[in-house]
Protein backbone atom coordinates (compact mmCIF):
# COMPACT_ATOMS: atom_id res chain seq x y z
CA UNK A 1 97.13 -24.39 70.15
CA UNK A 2 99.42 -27.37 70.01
CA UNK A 3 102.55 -27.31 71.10
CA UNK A 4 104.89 -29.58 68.69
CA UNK A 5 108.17 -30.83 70.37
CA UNK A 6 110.07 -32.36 67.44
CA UNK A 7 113.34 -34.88 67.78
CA UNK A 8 115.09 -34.12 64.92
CA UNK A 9 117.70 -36.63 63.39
CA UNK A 10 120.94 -34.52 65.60
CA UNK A 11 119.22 -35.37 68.77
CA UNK A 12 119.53 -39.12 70.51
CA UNK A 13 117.37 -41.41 70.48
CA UNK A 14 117.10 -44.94 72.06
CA UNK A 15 118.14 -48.02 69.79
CA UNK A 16 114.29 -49.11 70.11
CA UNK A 17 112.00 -46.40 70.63
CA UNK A 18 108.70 -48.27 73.09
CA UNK A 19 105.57 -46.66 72.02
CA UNK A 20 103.57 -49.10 74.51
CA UNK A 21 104.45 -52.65 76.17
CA UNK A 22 100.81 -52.10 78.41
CA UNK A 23 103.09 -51.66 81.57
CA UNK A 24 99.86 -51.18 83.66
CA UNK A 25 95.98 -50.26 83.85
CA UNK A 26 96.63 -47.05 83.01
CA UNK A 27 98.81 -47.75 80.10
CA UNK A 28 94.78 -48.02 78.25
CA UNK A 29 94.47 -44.46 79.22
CA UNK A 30 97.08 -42.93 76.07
CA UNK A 31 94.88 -45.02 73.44
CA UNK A 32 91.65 -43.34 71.88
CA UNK A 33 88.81 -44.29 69.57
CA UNK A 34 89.87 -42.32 66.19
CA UNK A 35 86.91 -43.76 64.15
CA UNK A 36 84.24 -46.37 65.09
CA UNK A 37 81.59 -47.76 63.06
CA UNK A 38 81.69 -51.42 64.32
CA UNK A 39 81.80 -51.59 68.39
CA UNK A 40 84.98 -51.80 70.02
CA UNK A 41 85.75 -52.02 73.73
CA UNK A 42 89.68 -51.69 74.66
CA UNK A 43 90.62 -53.44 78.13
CA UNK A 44 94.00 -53.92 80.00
CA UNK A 45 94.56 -57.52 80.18
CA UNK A 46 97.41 -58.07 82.62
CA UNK A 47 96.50 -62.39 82.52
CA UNK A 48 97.69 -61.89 78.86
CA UNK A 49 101.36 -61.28 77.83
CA UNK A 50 103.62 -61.28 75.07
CA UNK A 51 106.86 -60.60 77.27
CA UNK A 52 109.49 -58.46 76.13
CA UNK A 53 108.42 -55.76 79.11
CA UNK A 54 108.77 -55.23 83.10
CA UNK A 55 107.57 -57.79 85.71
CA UNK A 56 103.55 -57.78 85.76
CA UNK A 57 103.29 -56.07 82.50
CA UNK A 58 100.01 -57.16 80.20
CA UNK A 59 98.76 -56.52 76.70
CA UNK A 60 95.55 -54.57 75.54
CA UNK A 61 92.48 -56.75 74.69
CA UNK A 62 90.59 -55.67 71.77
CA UNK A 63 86.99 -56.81 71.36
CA UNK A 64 85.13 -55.59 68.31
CA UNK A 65 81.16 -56.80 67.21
CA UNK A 66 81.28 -56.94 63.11
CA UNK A 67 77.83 -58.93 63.79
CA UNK A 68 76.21 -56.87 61.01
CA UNK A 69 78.89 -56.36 58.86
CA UNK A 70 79.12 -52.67 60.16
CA UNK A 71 81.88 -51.25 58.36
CA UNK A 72 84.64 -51.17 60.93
CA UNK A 73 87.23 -48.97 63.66
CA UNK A 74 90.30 -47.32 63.77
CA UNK A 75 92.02 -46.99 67.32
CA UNK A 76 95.30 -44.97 67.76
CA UNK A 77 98.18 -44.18 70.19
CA UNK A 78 100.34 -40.63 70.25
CA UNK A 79 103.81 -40.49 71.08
CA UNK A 80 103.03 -38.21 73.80
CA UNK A 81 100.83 -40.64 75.38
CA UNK A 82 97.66 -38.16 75.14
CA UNK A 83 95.02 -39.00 73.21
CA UNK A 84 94.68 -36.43 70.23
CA UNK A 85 97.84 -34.38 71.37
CA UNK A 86 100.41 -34.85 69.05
CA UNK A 87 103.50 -32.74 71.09
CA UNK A 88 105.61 -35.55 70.57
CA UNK A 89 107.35 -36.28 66.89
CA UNK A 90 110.06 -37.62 65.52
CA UNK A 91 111.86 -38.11 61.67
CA UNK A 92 110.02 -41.37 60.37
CA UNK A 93 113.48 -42.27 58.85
CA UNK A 94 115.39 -42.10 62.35
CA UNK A 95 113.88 -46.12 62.50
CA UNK A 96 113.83 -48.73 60.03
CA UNK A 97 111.12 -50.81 61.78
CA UNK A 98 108.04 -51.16 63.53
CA UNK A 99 107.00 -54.39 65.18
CA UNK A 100 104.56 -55.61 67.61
CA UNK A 101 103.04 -58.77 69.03
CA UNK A 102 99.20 -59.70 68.15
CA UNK A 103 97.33 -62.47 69.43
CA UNK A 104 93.93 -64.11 68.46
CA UNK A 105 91.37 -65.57 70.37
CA UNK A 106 90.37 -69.09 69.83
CA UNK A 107 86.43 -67.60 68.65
CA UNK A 108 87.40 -64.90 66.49
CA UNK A 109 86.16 -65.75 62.83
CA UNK A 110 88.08 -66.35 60.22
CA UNK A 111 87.27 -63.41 56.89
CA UNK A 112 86.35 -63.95 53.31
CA UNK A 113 89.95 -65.43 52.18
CA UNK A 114 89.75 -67.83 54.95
CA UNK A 115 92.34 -66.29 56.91
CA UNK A 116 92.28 -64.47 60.68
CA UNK A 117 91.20 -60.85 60.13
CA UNK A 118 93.08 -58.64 58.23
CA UNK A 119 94.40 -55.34 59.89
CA UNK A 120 95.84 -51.83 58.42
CA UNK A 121 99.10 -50.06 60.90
CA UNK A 122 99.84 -46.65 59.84
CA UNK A 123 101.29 -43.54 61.00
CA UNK A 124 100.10 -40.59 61.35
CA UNK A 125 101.79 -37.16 61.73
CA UNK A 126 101.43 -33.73 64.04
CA UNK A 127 98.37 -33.12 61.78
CA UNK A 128 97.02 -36.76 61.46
CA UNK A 129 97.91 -37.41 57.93
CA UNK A 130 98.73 -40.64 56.49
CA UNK A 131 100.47 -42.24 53.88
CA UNK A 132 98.60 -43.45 51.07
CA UNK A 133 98.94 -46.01 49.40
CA UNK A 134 97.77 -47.87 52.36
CA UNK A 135 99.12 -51.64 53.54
CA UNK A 136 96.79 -54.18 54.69
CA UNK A 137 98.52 -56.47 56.70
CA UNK A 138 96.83 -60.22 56.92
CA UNK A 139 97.39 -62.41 59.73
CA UNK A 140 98.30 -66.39 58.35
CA UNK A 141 95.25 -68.86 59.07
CA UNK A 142 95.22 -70.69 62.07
CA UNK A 143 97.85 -69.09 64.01
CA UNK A 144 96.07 -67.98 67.10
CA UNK A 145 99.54 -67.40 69.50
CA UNK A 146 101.53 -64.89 69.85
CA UNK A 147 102.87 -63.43 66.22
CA UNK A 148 105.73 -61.17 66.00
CA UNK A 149 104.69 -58.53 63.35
CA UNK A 150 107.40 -56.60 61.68
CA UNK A 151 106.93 -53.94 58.99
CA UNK A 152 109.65 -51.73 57.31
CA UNK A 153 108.97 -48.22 57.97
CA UNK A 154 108.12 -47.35 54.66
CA UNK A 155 105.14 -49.28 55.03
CA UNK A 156 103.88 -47.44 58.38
CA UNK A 157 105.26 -43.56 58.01
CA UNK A 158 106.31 -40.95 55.47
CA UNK A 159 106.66 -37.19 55.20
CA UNK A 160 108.47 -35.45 57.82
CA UNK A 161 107.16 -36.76 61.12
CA UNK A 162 106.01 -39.65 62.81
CA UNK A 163 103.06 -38.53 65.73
CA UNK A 164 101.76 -41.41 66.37
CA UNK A 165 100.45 -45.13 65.26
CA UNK A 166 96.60 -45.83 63.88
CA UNK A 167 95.58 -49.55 63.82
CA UNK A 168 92.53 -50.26 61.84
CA UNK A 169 90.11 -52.93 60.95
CA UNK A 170 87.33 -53.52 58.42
CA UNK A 171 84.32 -55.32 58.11
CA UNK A 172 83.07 -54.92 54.51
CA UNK A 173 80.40 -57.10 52.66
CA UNK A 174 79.68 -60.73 53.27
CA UNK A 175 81.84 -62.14 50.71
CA UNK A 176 84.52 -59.79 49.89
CA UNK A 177 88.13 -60.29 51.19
CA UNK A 178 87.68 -58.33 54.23
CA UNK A 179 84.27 -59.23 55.49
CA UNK A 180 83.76 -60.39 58.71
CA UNK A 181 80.47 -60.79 60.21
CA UNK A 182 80.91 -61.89 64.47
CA UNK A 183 82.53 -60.74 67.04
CA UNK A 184 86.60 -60.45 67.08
CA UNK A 185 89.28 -60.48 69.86
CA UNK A 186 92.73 -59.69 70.26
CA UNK A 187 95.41 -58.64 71.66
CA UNK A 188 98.24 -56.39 71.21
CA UNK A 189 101.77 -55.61 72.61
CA UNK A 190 105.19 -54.43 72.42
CA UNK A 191 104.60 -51.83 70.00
CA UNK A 192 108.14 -50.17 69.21
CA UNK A 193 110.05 -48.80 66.55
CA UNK A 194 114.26 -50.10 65.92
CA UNK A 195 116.92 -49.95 63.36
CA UNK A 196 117.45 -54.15 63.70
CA UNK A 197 114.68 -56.47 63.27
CA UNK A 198 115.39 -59.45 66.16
CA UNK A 199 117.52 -61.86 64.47
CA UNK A 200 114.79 -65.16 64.85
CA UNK A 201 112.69 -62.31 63.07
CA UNK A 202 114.83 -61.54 60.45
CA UNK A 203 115.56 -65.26 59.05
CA UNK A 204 111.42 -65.68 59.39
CA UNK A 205 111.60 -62.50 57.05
CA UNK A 206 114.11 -64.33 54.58
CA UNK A 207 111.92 -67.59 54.37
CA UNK A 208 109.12 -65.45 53.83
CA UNK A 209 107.07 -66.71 57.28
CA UNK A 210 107.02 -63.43 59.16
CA UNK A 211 106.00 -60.25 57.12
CA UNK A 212 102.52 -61.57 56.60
CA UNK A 213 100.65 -61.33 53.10
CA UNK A 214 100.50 -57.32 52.01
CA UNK A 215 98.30 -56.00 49.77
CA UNK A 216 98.68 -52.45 48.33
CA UNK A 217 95.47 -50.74 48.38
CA UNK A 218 93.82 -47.04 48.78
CA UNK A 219 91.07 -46.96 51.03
CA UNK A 220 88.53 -43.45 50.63
């Protein structure tokens, strides 16, 4: 039996909720493989930062073989910090953003639209639902440092809790939009969720440079 502790919108919460800024080694411990068709290894890097937390902090490298084209991975992170124990929720609307920081390595191919690999973020609740439609979230050609993503909320969680985040990637066919056929690596940090986007964020999100190219689709 799980035990569900829910924040409701009477009870305080920070101005940006931290799901993860990869404060340590262990920090690799609260993230789990939810599906995985294409290999994926996931590594605290602590020679690879984005900033934003403590002294010493790191980010989590992601390395994933798509050398066959084999379909792809989903990786996820509870609030609790548990993998697969979803005690921790809160009201999806309580925040009007999620943002993190993803970085590409110099060898990681570029897919079928000629762009970095693209990448789904979605919630998931105290019974790992998700939202559907899904958004995939493409990452602009050529920009291997650091990239601020932020994503309204709407496009992450709905319903009446917010458990936890799922980040997937596919592989797909040789020459559709999502194929990608060699090995990939990245790295993420500074996952969190805020009412306020950071104001160099939010005039990127004006001119149209930050929220990266969104596709509506529903994936079965």
């Amino acid at each position: 039996m799980t035990l569900l502790c829910s924040v409701g919108m009477g009870d305080t919460l920070p101005p940006v909720y931290v799901i993860d800024q990869f404060n340590g080694p262990s920090s690799i411990n609260s993230w789990f493989t939810w599906w995985q068709i294409t290999p994926v290894t996931l590594t605290y890097d602590a020679t690879v930062d984005a900033g934003g937390g403590p002294a010493g902090s790191g980010s989590m490298k992601v390395t994933a073989d798509f050398s066959s084209n084999n379909g792809g991975f989903g990786i996820a992170r509870t609030l609790s910090g548990v993998p697969w124990y979803t005690s921790v929720s809160i009201p999806p609307t309580a925040y009007s953003y999620f943002s993190m920081d993803i970085r590409w390595d110099p060898s990681s191919v570029l897919d079928g639209n000629g762009t970095l690999p693209s990448y789904i973020v979605d919630g998931f609740n105290s019974t790992f639902a998700m939202q559907s439609p899904e958004t995939i979230d493409a990452s602009p050609s050529g920009n291997l440092g650091w990239v601020h993503v932020v994503l309204p909320m709407s496009e992450v969680a709905s319903g009446s809790d917010l458990s936890g985040i799922l980040f997937r990637m596919w592989g797909g066919n040789s020459s559709g939009p999502l194929s990608i056929n060699q090995p990939v690596t990245f790295w993420i940090d500074n996952l969190e969720l805020s009412n306020v986007p950071e104001p160099d964020s939010l005039a990127l999100l004006v001119c149209g440079g930050l929220f990266l190219l969104r596709l509506r689709h529903n994936f079965r």
